[in-house]
PDB file of N, CA and C in Angstrom:
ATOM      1  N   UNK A   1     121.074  77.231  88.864  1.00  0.00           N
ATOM      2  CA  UNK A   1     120.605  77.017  90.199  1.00  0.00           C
ATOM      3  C   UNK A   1     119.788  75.740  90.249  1.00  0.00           C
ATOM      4  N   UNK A   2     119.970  75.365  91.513  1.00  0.00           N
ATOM      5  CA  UNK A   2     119.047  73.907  91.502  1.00  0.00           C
ATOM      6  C   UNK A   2     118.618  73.749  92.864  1.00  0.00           C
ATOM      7  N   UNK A   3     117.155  74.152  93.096  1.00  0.00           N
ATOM      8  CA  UNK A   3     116.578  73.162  94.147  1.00  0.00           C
ATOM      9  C   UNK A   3     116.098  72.353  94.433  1.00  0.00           C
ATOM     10  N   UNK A   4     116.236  71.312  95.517  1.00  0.00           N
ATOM     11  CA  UNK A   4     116.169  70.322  95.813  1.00  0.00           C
ATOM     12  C   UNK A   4     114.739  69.904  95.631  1.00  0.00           C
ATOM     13  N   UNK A   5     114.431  68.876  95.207  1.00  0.00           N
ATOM     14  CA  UNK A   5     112.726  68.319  94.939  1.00  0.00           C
ATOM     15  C   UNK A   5     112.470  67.893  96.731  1.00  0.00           C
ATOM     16  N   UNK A   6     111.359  68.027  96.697  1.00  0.00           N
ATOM     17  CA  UNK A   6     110.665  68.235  98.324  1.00  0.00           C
ATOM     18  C   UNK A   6     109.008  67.405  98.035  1.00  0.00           C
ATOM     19  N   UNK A   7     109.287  66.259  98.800  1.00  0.00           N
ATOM     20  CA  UNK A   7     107.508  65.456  98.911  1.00  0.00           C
ATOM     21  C   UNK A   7     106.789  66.571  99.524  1.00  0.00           C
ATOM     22  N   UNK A   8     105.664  67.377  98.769  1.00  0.00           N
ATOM     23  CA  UNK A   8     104.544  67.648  99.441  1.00  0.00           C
ATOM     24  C   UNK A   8     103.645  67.501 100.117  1.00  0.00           C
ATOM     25  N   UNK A   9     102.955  67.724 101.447  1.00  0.00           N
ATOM     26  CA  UNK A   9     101.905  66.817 102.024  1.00  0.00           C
ATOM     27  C   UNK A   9     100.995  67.279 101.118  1.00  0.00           C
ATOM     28  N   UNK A  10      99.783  66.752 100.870  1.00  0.00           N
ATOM     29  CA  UNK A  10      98.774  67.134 100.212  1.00  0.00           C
ATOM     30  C   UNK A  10      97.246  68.215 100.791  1.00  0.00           C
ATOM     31  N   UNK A  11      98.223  68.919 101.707  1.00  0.00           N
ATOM     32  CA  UNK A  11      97.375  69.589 102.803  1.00  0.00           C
ATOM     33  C   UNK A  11      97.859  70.598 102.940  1.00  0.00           C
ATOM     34  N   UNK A  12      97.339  72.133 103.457  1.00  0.00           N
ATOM     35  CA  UNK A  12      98.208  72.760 103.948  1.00  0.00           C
ATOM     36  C   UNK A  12      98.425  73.200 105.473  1.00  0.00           C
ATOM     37  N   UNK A  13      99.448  73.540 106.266  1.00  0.00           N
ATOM     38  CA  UNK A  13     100.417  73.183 107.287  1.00  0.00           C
ATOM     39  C   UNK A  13      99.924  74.812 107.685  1.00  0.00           C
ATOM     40  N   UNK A  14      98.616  75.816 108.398  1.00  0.00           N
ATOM     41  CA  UNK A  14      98.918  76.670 108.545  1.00  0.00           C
ATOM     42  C   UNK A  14      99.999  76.701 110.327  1.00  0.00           C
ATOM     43  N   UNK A  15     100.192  77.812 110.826  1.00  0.00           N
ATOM     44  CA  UNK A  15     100.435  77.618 112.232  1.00  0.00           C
ATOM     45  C   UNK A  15     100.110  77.521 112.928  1.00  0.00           C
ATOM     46  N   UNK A  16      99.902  77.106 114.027  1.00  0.00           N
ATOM     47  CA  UNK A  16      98.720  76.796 115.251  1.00  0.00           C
ATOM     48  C   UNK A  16      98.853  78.327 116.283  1.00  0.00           C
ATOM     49  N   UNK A  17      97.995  78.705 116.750  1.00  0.00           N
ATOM     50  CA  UNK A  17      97.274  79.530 117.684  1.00  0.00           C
ATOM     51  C   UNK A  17      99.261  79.673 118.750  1.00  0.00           C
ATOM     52  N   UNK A  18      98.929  78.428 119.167  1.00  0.00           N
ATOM     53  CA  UNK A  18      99.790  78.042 120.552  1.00  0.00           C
ATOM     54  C   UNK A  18     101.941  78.203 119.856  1.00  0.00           C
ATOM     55  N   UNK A  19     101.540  78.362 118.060  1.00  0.00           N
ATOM     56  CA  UNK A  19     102.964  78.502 118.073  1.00  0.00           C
ATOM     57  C   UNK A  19     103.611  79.588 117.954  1.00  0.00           C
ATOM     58  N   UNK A  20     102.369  80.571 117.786  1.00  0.00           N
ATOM     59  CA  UNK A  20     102.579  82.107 117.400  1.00  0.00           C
ATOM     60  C   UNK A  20     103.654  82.626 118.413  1.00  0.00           C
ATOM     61  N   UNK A  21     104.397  83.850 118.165  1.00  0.00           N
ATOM     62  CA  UNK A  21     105.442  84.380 118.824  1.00  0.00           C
ATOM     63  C   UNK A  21     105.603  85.686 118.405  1.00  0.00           C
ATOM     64  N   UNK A  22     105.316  86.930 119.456  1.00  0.00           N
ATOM     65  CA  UNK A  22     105.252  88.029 119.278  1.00  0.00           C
ATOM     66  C   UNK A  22     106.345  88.297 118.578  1.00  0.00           C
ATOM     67  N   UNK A  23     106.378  89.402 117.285  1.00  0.00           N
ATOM     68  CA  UNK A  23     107.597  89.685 116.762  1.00  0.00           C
ATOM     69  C   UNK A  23     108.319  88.887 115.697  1.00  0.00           C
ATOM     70  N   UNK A  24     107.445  87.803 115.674  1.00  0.00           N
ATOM     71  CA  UNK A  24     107.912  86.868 114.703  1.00  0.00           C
ATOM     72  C   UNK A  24     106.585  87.303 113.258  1.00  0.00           C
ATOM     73  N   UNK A  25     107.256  87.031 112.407  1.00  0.00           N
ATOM     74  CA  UNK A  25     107.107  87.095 110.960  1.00  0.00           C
ATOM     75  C   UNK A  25     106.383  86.067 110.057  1.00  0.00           C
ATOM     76  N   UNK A  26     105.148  86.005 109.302  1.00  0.00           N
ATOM     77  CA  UNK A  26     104.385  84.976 109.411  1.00  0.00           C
ATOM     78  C   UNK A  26     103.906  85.735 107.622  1.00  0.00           C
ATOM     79  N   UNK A  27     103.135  84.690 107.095  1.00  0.00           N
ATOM     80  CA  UNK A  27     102.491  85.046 106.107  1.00  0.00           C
ATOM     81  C   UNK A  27     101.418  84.412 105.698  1.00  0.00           C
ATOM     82  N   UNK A  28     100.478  85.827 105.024  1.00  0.00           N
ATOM     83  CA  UNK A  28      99.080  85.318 104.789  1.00  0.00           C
ATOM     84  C   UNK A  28      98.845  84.447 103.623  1.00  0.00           C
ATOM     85  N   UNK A  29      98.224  83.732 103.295  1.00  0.00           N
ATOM     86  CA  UNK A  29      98.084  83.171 102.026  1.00  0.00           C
ATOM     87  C   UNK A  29      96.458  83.077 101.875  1.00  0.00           C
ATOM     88  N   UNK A  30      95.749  83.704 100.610  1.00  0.00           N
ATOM     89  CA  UNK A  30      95.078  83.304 100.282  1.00  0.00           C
ATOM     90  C   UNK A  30      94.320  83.093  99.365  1.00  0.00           C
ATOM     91  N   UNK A  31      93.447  83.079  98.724  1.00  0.00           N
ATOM     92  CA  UNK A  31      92.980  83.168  97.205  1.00  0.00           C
ATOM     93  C   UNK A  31      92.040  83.622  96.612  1.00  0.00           C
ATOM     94  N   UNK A  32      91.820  84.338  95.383  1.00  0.00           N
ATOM     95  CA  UNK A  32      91.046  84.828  94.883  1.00  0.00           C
ATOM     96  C   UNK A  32      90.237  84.285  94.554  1.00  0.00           C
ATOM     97  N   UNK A  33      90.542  82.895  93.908  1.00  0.00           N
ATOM     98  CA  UNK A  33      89.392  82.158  93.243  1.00  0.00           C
ATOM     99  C   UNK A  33      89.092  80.560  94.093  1.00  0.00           C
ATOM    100  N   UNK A  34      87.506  80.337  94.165  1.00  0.00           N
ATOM    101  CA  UNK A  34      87.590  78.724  94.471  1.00  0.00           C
ATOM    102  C   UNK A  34      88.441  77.720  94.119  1.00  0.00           C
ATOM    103  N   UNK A  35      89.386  77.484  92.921  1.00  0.00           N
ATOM    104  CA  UNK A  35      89.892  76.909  92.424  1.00  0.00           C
ATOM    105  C   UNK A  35      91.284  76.802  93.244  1.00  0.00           C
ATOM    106  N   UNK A  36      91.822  77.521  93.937  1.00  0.00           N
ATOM    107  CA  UNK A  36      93.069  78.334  94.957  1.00  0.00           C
ATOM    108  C   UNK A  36      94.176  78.043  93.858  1.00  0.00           C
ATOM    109  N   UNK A  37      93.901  78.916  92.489  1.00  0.00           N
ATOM    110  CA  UNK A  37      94.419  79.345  91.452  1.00  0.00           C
ATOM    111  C   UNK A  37      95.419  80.426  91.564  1.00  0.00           C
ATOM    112  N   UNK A  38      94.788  81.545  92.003  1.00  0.00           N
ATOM    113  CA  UNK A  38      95.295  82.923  92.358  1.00  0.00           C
ATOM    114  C   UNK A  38      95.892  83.207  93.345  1.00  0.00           C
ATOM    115  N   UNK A  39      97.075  82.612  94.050  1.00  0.00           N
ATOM    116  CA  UNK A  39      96.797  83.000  95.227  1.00  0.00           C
ATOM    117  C   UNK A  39      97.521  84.684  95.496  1.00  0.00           C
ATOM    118  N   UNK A  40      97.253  84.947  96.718  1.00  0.00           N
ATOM    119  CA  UNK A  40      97.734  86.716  97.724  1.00  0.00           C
ATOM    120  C   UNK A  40      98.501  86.373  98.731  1.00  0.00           C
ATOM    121  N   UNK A  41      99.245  86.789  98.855  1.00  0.00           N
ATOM    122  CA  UNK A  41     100.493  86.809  99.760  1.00  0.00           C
ATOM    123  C   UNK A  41     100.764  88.161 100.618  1.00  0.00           C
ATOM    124  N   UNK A  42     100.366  87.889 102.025  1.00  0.00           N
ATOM    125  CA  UNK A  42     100.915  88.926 103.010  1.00  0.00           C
ATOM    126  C   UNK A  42     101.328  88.937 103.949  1.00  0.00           C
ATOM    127  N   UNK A  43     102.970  89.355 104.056  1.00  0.00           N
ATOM    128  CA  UNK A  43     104.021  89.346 104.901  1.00  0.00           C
ATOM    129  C   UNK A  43     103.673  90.324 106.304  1.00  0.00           C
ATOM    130  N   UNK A  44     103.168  89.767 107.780  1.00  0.00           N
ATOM    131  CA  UNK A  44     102.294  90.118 108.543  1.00  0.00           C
ATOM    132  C   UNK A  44     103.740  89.988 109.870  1.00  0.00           C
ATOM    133  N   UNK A  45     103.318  90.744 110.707  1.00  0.00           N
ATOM    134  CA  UNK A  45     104.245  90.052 112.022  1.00  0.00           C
ATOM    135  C   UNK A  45     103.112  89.835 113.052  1.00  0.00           C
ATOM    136  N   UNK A  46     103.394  88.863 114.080  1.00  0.00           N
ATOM    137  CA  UNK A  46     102.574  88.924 114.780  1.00  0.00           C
ATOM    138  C   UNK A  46     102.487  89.543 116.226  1.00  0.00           C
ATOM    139  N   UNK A  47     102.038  90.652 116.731  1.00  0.00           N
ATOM    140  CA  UNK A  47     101.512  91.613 117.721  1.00  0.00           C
ATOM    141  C   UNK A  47     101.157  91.413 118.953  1.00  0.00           C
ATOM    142  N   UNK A  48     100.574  89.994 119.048  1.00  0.00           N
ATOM    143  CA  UNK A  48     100.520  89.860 120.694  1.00  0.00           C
ATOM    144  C   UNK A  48      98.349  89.132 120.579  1.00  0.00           C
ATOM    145  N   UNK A  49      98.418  88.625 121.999  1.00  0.00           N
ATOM    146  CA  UNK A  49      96.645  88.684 122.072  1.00  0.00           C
ATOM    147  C   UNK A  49      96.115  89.399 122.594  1.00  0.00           C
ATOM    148  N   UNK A  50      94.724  89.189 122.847  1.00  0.00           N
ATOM    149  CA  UNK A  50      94.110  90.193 123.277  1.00  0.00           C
ATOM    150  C   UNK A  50      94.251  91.115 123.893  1.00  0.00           C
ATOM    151  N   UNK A  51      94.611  92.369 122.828  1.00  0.00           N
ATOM    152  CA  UNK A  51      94.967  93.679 122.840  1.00  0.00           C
ATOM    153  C   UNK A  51      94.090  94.672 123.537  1.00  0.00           C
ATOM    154  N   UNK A  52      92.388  94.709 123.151  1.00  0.00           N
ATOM    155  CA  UNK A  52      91.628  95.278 123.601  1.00  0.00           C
ATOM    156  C   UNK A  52      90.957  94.681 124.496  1.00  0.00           C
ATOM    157  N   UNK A  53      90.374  95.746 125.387  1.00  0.00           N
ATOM    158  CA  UNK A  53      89.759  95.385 126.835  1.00  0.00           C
ATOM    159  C   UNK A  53      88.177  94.215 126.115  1.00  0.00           C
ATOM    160  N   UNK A  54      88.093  93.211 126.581  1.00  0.00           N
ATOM    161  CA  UNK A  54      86.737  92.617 126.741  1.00  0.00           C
ATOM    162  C   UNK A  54      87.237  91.081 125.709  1.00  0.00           C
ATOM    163  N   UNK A  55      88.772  91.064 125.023  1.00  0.00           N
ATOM    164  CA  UNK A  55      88.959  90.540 124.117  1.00  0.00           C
ATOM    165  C   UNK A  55      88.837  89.303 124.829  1.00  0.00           C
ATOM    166  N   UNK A  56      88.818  88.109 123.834  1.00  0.00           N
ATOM    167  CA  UNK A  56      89.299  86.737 124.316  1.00  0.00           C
ATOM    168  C   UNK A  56      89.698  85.689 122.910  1.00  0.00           C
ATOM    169  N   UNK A  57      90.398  85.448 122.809  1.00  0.00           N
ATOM    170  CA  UNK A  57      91.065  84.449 122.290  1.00  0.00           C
ATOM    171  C   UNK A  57      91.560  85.162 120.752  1.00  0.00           C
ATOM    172  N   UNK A  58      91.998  85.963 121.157  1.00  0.00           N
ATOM    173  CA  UNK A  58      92.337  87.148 119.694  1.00  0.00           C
ATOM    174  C   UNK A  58      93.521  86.882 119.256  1.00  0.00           C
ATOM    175  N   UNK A  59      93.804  87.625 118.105  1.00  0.00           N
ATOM    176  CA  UNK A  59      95.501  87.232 118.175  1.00  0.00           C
ATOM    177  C   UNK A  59      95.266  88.551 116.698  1.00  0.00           C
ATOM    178  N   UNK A  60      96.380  89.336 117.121  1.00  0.00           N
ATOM    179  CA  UNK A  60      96.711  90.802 116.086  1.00  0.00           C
ATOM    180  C   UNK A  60      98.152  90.614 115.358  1.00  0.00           C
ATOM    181  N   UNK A  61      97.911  90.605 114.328  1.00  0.00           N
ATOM    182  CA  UNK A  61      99.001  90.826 113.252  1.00  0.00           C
ATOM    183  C   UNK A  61      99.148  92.112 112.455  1.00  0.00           C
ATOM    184  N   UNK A  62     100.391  92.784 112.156  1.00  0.00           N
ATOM    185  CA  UNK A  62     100.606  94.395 111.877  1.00  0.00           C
ATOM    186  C   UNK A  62     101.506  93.846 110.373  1.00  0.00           C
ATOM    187  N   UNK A  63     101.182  94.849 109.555  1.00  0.00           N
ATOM    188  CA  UNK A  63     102.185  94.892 108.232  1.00  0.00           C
ATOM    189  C   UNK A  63     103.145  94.930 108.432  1.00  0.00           C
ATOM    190  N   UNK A  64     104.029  94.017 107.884  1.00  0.00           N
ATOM    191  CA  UNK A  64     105.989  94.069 107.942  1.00  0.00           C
ATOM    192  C   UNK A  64     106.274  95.584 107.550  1.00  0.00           C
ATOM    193  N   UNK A  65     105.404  96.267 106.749  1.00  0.00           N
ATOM    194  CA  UNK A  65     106.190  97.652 106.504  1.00  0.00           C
ATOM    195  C   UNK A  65     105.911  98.969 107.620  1.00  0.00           C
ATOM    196  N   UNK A  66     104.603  98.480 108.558  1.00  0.00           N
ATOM    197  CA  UNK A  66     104.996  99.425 109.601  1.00  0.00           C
ATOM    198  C   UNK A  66     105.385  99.436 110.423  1.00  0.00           C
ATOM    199  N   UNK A  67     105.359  97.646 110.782  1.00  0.00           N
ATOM    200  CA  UNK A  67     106.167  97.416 112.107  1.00  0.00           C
ATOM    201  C   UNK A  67     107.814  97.714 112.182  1.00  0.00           C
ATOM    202  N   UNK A  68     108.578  97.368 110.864  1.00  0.00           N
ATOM    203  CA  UNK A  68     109.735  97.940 110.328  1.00  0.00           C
ATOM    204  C   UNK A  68     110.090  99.248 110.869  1.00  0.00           C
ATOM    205  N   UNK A  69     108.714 100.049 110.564  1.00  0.00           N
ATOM    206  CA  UNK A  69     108.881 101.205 111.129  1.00  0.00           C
ATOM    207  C   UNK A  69     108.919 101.985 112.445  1.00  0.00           C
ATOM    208  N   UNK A  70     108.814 100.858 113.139  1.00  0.00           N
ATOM    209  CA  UNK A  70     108.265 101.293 114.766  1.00  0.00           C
ATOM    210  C   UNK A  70     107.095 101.739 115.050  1.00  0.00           C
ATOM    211  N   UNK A  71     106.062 101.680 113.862  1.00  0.00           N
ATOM    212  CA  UNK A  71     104.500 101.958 114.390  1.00  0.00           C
ATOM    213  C   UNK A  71     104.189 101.111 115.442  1.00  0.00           C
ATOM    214  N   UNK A  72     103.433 101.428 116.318  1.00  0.00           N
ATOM    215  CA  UNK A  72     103.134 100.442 117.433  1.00  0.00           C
ATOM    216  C   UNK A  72     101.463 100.339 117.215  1.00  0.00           C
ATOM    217  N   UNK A  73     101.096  99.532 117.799  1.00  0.00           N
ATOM    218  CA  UNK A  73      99.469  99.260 117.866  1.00  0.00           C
ATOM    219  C   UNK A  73      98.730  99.966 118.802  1.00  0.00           C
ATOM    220  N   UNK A  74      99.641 100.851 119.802  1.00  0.00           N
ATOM    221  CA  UNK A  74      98.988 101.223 121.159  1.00  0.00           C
ATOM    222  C   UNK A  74      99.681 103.086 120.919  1.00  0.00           C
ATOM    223  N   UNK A  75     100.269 103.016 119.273  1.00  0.00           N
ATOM    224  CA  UNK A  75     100.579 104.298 118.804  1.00  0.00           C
ATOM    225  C   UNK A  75      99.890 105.399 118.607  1.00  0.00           C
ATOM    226  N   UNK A  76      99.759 106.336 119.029  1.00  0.00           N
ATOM    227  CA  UNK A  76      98.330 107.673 119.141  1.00  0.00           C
ATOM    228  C   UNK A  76      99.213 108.811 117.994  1.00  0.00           C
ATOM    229  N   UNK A  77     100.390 108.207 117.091  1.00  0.00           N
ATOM    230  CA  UNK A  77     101.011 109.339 116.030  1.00  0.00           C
ATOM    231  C   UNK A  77     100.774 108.510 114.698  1.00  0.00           C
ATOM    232  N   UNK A  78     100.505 109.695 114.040  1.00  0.00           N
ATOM    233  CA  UNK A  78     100.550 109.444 112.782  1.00  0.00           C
ATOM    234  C   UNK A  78     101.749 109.284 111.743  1.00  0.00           C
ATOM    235  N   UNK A  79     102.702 108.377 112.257  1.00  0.00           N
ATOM    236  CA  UNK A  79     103.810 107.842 111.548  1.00  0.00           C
ATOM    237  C   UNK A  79     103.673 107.285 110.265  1.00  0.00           C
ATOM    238  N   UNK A  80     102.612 107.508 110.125  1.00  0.00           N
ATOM    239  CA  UNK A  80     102.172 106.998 108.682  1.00  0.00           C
ATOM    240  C   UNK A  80     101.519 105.751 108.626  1.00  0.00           C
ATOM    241  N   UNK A  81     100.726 105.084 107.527  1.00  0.00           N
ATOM    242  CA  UNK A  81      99.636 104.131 107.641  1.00  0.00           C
ATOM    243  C   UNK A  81     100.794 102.903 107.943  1.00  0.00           C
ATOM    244  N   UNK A  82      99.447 102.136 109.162  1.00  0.00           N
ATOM    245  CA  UNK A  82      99.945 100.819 109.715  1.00  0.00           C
ATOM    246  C   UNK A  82      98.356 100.374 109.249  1.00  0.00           C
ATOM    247  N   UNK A  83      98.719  98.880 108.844  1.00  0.00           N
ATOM    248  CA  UNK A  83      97.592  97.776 108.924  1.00  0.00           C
ATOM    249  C   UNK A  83      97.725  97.185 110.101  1.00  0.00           C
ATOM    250  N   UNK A  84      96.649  96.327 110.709  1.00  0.00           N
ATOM    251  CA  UNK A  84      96.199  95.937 111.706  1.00  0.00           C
ATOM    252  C   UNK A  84      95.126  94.927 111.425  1.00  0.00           C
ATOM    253  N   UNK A  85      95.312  93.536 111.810  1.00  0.00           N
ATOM    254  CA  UNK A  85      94.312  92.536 111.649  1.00  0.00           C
ATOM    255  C   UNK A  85      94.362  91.886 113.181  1.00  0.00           C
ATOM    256  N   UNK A  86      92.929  91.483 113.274  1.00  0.00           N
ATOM    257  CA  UNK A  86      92.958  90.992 114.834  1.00  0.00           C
ATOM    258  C   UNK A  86      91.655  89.935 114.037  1.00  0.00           C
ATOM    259  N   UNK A  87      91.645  88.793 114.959  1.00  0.00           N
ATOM    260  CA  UNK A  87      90.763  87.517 114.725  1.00  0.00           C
ATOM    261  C   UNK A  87      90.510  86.511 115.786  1.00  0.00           C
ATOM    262  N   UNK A  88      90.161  85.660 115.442  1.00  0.00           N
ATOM    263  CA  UNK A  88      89.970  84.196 116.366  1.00  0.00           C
ATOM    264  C   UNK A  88      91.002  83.547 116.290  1.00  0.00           C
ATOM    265  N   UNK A  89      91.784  82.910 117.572  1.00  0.00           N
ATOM    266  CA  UNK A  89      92.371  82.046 117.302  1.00  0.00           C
ATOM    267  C   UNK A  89      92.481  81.014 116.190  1.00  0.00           C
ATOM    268  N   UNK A  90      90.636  80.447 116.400  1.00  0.00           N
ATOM    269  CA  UNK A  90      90.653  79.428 115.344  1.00  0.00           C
ATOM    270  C   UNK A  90      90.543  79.557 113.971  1.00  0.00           C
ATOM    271  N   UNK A  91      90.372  80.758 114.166  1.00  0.00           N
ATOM    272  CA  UNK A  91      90.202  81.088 112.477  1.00  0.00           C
ATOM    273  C   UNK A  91      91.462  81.517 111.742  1.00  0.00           C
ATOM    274  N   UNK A  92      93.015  80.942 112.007  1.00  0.00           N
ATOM    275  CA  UNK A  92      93.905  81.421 111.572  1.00  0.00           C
ATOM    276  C   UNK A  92      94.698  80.204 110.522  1.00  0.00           C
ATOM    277  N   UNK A  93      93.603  79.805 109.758  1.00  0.00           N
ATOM    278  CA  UNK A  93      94.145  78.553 108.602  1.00  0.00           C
ATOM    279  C   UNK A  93      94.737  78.997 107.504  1.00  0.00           C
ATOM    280  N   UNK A  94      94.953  80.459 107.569  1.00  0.00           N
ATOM    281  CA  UNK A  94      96.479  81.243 106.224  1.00  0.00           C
ATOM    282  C   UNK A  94      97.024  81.761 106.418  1.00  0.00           C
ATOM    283  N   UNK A  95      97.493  81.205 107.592  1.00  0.00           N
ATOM    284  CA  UNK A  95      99.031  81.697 108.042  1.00  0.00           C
ATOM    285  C   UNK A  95      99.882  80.837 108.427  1.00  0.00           C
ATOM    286  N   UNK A  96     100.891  81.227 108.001  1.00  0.00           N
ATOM    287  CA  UNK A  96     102.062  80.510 107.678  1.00  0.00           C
ATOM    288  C   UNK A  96     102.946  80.729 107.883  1.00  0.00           C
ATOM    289  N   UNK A  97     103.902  79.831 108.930  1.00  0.00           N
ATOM    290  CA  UNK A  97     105.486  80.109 108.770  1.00  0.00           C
ATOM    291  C   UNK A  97     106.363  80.119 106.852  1.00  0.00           C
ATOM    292  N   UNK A  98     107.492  80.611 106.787  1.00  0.00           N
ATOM    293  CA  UNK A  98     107.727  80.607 106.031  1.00  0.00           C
ATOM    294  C   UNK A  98     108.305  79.560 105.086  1.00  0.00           C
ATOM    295  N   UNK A  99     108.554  79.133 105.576  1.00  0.00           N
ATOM    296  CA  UNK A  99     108.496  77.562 104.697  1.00  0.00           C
ATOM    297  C   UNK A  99     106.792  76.440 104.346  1.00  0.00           C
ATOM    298  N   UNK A 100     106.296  76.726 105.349  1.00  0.00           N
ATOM    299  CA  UNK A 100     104.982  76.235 105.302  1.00  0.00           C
ATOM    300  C   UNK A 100     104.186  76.608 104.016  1.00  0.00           C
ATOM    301  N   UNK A 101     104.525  78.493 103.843  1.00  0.00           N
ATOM    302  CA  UNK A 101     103.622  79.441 103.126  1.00  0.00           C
ATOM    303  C   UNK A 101     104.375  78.895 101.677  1.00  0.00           C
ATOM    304  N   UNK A 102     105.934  78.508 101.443  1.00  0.00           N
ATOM    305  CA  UNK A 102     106.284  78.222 100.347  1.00  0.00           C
ATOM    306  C   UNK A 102     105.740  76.706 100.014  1.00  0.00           C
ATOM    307  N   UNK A 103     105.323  76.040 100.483  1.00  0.00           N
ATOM    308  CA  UNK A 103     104.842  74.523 100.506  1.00  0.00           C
ATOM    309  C   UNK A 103     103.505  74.791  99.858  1.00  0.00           C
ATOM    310  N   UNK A 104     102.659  75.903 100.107  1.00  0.00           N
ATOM    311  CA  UNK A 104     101.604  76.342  99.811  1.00  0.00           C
ATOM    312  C   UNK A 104     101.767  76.432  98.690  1.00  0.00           C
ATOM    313  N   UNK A 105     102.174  77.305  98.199  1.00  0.00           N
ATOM    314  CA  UNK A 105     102.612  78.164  96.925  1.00  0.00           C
ATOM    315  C   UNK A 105     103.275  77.263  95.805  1.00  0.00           C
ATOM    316  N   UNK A 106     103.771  76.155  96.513  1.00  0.00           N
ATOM    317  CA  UNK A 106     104.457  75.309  95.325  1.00  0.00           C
ATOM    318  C   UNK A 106     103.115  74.008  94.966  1.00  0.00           C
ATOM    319  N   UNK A 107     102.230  73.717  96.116  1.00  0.00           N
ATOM    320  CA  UNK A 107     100.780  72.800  95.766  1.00  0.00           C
ATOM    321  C   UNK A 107     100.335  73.691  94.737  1.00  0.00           C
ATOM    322  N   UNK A 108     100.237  75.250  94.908  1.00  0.00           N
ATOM    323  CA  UNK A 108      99.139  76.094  94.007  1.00  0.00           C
ATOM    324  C   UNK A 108      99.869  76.321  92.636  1.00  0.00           C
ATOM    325  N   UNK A 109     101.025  75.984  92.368  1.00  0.00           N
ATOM    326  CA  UNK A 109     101.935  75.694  91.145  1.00  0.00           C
ATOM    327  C   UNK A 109     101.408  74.687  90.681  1.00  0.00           C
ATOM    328  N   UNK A 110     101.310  73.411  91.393  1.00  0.00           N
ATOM    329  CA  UNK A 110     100.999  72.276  90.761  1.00  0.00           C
ATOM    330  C   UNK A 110      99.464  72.003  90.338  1.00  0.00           C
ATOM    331  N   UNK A 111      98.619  72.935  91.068  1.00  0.00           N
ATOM    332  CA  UNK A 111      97.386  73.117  90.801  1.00  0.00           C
ATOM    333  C   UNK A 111      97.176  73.505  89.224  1.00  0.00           C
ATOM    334  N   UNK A 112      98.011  74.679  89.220  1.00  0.00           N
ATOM    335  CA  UNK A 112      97.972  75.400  87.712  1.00  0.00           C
ATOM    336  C   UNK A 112      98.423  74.507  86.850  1.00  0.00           C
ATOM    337  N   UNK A 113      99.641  73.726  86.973  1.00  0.00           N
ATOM    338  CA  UNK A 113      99.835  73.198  85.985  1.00  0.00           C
ATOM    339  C   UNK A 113      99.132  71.994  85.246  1.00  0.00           C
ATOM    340  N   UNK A 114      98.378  71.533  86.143  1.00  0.00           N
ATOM    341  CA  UNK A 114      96.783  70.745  86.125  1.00  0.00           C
ATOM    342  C   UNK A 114      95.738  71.784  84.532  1.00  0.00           C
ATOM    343  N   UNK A 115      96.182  73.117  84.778  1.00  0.00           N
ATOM    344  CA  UNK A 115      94.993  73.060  83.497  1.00  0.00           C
ATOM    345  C   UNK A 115      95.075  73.028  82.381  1.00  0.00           C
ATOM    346  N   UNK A 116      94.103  72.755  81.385  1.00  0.00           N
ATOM    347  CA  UNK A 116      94.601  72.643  80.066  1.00  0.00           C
ATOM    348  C   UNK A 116      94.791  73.572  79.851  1.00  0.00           C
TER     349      UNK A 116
END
């Protein structure tokens, strides 16, 4: 197998607030250590904004494995555990379309291979 070599920006590319799209599929990236050595990976969809009454500038993302399932966010059954993250617009710098999140992941390759 062979993939193609790809210039990296030296930054990372999360998604903006304004590109989000209910139902669409996004991923978290982030890291354990200062070094952004370690990184965590979570495959999220995104849910819609301000969900709850008083909200403003929110934005809710649900686990790919319950939304799969038809858990809903406004669900009152116990279909079994759903995650649920809700935040600030602006505070959404690890998330990632999926190519973006692999652009990530291939800087944090090159990070590692930086150590002795």
């Amino acid at each position: 197998m062979f993939f193609e070599g790809t210039d990296l920006p030296d930054y990372a590319e999360p998604v903006s607030a304004n590109e989000l799209r209910e139902g669409e599929v996004y991923f978290a990236v982030n890291y354990v250590d200062h070094e952004m050595l370690v990184p965590i990976m979570e495959t999220i969809v995104f849910i819609g904004r301000n969900l709850e009454p008083g909200d403003l500038d929110q934005v809710y993302f649900q686990d790919i494995e319950s939304h799969r399932e038809g858990v809903l966010y406004t669900s009152e059954s116990n279909d079994g555990p759903a995650r649920f993250q809700a935040g600030s617009e602006g505070q959404i710098n690890h998330i990632f379309n999926y190519e973006h999140a692999l652009e990530e992941l291939m800087r944090c390759s090159l990070r590692r291979e930086k150590i002795p």
